[in-house]
Protein backbone atom coordinates (compact mmCIF):
# COMPACT_ATOMS: atom_id res chain seq x y z
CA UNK A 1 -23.71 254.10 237.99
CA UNK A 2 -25.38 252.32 235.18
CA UNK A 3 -22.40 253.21 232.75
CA UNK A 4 -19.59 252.20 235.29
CA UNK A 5 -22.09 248.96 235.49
CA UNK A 6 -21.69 247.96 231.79
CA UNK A 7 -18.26 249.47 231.44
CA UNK A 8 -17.04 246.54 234.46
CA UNK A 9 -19.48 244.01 233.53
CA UNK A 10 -16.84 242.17 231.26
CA UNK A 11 -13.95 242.55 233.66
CA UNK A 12 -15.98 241.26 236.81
CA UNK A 13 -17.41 238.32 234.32
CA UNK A 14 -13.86 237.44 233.55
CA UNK A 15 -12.81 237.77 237.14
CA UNK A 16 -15.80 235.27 238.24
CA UNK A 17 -15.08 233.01 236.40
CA UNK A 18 -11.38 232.51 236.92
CA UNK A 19 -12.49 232.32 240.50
CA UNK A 20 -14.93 229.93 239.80
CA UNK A 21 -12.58 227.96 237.53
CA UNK A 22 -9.65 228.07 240.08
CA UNK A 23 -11.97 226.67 242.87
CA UNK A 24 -13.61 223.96 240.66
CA UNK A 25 -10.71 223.31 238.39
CA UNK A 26 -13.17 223.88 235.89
CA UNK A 27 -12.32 225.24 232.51
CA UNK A 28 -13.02 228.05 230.70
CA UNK A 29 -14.18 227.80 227.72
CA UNK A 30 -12.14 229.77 224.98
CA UNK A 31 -9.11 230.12 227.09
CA UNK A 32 -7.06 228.52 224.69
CA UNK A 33 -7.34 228.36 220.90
CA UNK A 34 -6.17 226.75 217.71
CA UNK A 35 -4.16 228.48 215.14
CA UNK A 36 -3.66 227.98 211.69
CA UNK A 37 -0.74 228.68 209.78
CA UNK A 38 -0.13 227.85 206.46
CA UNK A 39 3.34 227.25 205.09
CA UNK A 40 5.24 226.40 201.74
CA UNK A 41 6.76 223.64 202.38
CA UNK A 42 8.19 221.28 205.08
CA UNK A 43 11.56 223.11 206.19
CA UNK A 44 9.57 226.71 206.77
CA UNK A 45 6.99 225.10 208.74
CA UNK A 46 9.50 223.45 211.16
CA UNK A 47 11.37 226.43 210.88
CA UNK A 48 8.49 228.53 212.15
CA UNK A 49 7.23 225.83 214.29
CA UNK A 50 10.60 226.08 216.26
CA UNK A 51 10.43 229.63 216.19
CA UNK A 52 7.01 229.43 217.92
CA UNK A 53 8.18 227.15 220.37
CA UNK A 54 11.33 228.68 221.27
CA UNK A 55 9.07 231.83 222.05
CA UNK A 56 7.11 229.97 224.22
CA UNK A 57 4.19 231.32 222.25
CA UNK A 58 2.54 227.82 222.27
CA UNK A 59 2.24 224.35 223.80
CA UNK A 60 1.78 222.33 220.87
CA UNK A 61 2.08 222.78 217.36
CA UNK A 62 1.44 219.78 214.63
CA UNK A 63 2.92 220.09 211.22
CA UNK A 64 0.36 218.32 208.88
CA UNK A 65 1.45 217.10 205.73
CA UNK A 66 0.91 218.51 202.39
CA UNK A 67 -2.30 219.63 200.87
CA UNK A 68 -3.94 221.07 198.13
CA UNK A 69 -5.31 224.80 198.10
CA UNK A 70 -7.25 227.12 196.04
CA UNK A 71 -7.09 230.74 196.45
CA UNK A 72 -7.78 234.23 194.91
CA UNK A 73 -4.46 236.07 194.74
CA UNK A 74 -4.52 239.54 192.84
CA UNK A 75 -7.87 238.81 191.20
CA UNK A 76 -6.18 235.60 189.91
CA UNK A 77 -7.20 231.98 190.89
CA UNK A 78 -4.16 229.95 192.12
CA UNK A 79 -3.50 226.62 192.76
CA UNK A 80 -0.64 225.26 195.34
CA UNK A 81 0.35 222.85 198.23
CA UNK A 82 0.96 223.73 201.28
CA UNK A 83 1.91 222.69 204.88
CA UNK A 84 -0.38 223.63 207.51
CA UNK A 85 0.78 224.12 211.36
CA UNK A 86 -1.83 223.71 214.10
CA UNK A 87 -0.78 225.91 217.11
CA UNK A 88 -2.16 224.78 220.24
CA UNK A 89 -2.03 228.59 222.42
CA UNK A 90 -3.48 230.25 225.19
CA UNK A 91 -6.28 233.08 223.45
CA UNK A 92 -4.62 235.97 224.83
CA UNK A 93 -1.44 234.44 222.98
CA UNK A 94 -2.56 235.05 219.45
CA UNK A 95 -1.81 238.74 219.05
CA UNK A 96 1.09 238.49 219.62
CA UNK A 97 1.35 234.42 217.74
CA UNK A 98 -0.12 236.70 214.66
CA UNK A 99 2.82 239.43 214.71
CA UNK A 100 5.97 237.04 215.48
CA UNK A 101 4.35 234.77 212.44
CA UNK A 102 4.22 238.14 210.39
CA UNK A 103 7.97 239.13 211.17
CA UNK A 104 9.46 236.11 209.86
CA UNK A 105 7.13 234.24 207.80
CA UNK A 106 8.02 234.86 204.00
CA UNK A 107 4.47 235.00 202.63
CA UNK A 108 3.59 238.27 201.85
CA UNK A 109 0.01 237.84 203.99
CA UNK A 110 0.41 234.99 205.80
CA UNK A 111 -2.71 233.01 206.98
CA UNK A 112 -2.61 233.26 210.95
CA UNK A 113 -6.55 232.17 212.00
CA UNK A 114 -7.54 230.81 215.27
CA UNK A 115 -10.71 229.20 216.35
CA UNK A 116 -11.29 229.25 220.47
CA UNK A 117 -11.19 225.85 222.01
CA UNK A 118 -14.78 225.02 223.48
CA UNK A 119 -14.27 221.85 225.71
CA UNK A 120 -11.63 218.87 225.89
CA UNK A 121 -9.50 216.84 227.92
CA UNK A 122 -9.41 218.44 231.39
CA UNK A 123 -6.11 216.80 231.75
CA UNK A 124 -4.75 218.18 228.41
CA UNK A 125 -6.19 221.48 228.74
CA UNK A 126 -4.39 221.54 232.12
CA UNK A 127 -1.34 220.87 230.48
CA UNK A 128 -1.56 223.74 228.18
CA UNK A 129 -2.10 226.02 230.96
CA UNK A 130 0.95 224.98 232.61
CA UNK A 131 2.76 224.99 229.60
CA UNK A 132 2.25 228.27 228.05
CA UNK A 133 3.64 231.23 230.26
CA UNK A 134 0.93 233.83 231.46
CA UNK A 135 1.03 236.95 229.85
């Protein structure tokens, strides 16, 4: 009993508080995230931005202009610029945000990090959730 206890302690959290959130019209914090793609220049990042988009794998995405960046590459320190796409998803997006980036991104590695969103705009954050399909 104690082992089935722990085992269902996450899904029963989980299930509270989308109850909770759905009576309230609270949010949950870390239901949506931030990723962070980095890109050579200005056509791949629209072209991957698109991409995204068209995918419906987020609700937002800004394309920030070029900046500087340092690196380790092959034991090697390298210098570039680069474009760098904030992706405004639902968390349970970025799995699969990480692979589609993967398949047609031409960086060997490319960076795909994400960072949960805490609080914000309830009306924003309501936004995302109607704009990003459930999974």
């Amino acid at each position: 009993v104690v082992t089935l206890s722990l085992l269902m302690y996450p899904v029963l959290r989980s299930l509270t508080l989308q109850l909770h959130s759905a009576i309230t019209g609270s949010y949950i914090s870390g239901t949506y995230s931030i990723a962070f793609i980095n890109c050579l220049n200005e056509q791949i990042a629209k072209d991957i931005a698109r991409a995204i988009m068209d995918k419906k794998l987020a609700a937002y995405v800004n394309i920030l202009p070029k900046s500087s960046a340092l690196y380790f590459w092959e034991g090697e320190l390298e210098e570039s610029t680069e474009i760098l796409l904030l992706v405004k998803t639902r968390t349970s997006k970025i799995g699969e945000l990480s692979n589609y980036v993967r398949s047609i991104h031409p960086f060997e590695i490319p960076e795909t990090i994400s960072l949960p969103i805490d609080q914000g705009n309830p009306l924003y954050l309501k936004w995302l959730e109607e704009s990003i399909p459930q999974d």
